[in-house]
C-alpha atoms as a PDB file:
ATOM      1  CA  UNK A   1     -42.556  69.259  72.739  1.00  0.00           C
ATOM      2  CA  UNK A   2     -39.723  71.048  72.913  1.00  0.00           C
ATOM      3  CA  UNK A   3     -37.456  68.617  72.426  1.00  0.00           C
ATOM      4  CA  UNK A   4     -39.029  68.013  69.078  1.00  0.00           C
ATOM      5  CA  UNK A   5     -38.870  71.468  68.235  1.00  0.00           C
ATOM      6  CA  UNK A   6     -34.959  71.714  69.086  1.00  0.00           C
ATOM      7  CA  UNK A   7     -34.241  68.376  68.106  1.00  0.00           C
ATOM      8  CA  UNK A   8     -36.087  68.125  64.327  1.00  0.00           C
ATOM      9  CA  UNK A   9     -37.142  71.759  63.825  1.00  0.00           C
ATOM     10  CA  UNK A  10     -41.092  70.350  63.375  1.00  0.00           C
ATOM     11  CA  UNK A  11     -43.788  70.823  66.247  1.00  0.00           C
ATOM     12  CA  UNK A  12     -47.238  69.233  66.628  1.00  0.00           C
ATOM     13  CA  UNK A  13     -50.463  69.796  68.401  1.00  0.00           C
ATOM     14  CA  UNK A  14     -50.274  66.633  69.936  1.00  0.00           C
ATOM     15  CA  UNK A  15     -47.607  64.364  71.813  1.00  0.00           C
ATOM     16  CA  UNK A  16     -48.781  61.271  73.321  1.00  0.00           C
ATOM     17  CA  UNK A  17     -46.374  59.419  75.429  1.00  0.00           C
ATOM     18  CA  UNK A  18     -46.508  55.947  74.813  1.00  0.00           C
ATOM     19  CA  UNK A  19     -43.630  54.406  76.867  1.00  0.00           C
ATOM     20  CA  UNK A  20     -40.270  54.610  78.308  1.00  0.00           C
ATOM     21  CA  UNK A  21     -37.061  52.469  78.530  1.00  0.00           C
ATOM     22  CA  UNK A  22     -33.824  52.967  80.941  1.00  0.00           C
ATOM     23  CA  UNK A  23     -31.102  52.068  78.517  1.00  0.00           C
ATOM     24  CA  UNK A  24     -28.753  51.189  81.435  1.00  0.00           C
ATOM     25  CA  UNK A  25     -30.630  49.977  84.136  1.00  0.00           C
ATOM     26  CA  UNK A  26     -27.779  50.775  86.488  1.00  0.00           C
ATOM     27  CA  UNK A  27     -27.824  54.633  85.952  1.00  0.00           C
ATOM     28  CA  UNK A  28     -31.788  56.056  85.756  1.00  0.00           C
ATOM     29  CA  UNK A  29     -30.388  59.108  84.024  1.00  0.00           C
ATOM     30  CA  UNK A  30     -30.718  56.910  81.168  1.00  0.00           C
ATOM     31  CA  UNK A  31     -34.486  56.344  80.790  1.00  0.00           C
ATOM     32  CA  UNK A  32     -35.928  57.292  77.317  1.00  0.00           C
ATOM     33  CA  UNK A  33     -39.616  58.644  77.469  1.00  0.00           C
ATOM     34  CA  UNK A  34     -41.057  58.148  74.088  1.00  0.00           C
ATOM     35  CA  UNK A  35     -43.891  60.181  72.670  1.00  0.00           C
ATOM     36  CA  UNK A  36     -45.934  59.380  69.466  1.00  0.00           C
ATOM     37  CA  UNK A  37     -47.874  62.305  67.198  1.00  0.00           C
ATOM     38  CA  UNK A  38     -49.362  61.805  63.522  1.00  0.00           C
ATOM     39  CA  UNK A  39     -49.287  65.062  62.581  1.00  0.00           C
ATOM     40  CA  UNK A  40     -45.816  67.020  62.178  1.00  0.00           C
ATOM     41  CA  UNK A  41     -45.611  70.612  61.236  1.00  0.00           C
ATOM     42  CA  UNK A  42     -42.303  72.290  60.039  1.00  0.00           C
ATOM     43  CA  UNK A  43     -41.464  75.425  62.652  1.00  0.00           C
ATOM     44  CA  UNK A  44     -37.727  76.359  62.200  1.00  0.00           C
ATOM     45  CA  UNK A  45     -34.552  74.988  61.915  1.00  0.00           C
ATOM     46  CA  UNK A  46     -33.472  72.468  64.327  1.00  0.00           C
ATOM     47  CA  UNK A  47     -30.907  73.618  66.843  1.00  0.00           C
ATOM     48  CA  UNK A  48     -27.463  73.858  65.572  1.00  0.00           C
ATOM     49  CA  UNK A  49     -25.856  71.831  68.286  1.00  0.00           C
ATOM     50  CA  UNK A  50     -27.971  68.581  67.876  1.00  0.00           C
ATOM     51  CA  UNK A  51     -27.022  66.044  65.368  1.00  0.00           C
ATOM     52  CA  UNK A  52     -29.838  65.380  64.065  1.00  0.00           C
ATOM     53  CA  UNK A  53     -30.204  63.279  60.091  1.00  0.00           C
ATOM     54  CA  UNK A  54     -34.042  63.317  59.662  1.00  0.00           C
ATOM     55  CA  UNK A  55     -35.579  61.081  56.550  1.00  0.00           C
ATOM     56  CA  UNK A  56     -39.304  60.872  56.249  1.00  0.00           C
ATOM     57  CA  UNK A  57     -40.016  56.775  55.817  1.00  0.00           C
ATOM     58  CA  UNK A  58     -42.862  54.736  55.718  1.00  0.00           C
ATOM     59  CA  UNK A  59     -43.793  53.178  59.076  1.00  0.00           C
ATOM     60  CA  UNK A  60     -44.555  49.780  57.594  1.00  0.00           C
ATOM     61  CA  UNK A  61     -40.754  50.126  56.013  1.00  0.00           C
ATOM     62  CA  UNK A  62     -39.383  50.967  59.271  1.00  0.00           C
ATOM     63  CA  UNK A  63     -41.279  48.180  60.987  1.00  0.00           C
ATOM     64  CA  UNK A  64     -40.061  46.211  58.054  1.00  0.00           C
ATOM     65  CA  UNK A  65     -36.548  47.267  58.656  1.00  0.00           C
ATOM     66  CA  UNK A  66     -36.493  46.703  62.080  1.00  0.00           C
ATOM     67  CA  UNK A  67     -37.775  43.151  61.813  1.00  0.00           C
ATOM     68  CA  UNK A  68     -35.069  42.103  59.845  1.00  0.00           C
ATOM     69  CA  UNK A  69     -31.850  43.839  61.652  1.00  0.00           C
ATOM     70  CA  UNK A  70     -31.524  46.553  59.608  1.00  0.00           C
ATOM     71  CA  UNK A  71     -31.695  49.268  62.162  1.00  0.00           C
ATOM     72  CA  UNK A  72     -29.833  48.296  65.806  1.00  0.00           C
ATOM     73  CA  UNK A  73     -30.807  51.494  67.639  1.00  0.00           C
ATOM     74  CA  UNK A  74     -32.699  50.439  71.131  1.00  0.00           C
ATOM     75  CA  UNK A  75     -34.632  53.787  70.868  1.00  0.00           C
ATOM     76  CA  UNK A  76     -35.997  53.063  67.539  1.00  0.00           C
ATOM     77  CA  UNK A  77     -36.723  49.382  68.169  1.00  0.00           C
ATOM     78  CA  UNK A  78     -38.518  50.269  71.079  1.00  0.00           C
ATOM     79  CA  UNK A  79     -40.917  52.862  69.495  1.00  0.00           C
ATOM     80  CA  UNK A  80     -41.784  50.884  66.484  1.00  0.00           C
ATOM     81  CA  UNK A  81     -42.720  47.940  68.731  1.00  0.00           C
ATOM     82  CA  UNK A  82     -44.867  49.983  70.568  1.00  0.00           C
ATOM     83  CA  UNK A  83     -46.829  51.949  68.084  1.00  0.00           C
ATOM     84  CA  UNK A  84     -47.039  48.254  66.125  1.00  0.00           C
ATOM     85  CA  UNK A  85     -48.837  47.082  69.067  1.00  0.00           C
ATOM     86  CA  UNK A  86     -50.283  49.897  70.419  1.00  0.00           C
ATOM     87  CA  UNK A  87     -52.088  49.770  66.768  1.00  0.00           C
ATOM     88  CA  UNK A  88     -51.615  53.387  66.772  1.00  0.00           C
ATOM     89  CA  UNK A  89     -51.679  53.886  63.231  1.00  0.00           C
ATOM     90  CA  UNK A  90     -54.026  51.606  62.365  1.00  0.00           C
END
């Protein structure tokens, strides 16, 4: 949650973690919980130090997008797969 918070500058009143990936399997400092909410609520101002570009899309774009090669980040990939077949917004 607060990750979220200092990372986007929204909150919710519910995370539910939905997975994790190690992005280099030789160093397990690299594993990537991932957490899934439907509900966002603006709080603040994300921290200054993150870089952080945050666009509200449509999941079914995103899914879209990420079907065809549009978006390469393993992070991304990796949560849209699994909230596709979780069915979690369905």
């Amino acid at each position: 949650m607060r990750e979220l918070e200092e990372e986007t500058g929204y909150t919710t009143d519910k995370l539910k973690w939905i997975g994790r990936f190690n992005w280099n399997p030789s160093n397990m400092a690299g594993t990537v919980e991932i957490f899934f909410t439907k509900t966002l609520k603006p709080k603040g101002k994300p921290d200054p130090d993150e870089i952080a570009n945050i666009e509200h899309v449509d999941f079914n774009k995103v899914l879209d997008r990420v079907m065809k090669g549009k978006y390469i980040d393993s992070a991304l990939i990796i949560a849209t797969s699994l909230v596709s077949n979780k069915k979690l917004l369905h």
